[in-house]
C-alpha atoms as a PDB file:
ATOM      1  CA  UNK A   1      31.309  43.695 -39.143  1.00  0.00           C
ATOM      2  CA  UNK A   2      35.110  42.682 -38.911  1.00  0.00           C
ATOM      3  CA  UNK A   3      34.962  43.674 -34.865  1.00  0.00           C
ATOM      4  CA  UNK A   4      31.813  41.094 -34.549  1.00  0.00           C
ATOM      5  CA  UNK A   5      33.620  38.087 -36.378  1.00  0.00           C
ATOM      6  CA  UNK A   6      36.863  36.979 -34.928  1.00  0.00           C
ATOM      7  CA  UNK A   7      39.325  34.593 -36.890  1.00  0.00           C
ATOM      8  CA  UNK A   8      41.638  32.126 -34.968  1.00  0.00           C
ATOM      9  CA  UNK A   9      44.573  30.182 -36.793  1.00  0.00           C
ATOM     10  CA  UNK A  10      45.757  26.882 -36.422  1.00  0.00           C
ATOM     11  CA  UNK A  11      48.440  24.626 -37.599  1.00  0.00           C
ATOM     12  CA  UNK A  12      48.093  21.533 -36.482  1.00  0.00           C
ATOM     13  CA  UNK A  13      50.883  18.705 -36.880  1.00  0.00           C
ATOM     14  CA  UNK A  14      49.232  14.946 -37.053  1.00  0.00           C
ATOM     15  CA  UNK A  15      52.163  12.476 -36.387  1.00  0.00           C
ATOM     16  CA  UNK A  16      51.141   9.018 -38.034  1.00  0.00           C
ATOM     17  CA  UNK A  17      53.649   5.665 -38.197  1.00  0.00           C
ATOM     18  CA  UNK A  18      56.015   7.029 -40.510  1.00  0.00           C
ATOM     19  CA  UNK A  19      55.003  10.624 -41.604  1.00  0.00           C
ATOM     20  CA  UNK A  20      53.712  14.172 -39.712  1.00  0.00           C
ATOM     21  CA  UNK A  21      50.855  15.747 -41.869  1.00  0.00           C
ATOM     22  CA  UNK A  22      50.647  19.258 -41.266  1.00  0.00           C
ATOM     23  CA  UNK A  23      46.998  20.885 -41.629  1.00  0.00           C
ATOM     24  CA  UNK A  24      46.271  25.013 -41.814  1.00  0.00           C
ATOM     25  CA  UNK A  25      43.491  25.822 -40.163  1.00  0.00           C
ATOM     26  CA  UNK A  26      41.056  28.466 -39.710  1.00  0.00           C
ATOM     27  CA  UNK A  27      38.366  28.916 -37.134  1.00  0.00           C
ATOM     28  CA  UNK A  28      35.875  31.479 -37.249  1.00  0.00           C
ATOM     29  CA  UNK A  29      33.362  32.578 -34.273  1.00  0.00           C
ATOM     30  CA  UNK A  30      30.963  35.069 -33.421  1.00  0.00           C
ATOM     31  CA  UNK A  31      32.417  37.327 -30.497  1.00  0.00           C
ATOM     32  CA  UNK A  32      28.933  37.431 -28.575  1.00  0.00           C
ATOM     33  CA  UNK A  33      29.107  33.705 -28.938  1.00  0.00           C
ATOM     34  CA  UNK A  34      27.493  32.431 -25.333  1.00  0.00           C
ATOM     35  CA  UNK A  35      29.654  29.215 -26.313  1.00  0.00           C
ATOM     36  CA  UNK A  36      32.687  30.762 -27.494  1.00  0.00           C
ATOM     37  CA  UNK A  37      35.126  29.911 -24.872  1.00  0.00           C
ATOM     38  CA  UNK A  38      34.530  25.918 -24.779  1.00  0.00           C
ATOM     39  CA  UNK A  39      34.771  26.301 -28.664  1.00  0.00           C
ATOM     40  CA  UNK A  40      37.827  28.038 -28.530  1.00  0.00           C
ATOM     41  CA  UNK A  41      39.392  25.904 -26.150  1.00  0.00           C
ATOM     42  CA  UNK A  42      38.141  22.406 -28.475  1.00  0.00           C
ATOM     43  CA  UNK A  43      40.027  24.583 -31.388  1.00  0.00           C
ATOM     44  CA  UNK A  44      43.484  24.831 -29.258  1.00  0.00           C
ATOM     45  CA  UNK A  45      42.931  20.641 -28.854  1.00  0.00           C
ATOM     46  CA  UNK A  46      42.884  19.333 -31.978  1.00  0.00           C
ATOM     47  CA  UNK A  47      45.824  18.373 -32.237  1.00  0.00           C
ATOM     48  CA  UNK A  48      45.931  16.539 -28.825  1.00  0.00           C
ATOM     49  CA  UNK A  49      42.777  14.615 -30.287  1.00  0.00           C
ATOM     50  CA  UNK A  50      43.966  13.829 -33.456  1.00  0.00           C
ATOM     51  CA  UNK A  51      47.587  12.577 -31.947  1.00  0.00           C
ATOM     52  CA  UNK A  52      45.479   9.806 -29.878  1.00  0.00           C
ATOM     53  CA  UNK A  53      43.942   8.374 -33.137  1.00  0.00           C
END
């Protein structure tokens, strides 16, 4: 089962007005996923999409 679910980490750094947050995170996905690659690639982002808010 551990060669079917694959496990991506992630530390993202959110920069606010006078402090960075840093957040751990995990992301797990099915490897047959049909949608795995555009959820993979929204994963790598976050931090990009968090920085703009």
């Amino acid at each position: 089962m551990t060669n079917v679910i694959l496990k991506r980490d992630n530390i993202i750094n959110c920069k606010s007005k006078d402090q960075i947050t840093t957040i751990y995170s995990s992301l797990l996905y099915h490897k047959e996923n049909k949608n795995k690659d555009t959820i993979i690639e929204i994963y790598n982002t976050m931090q990009e999409i968090l920085d703009e808010k």
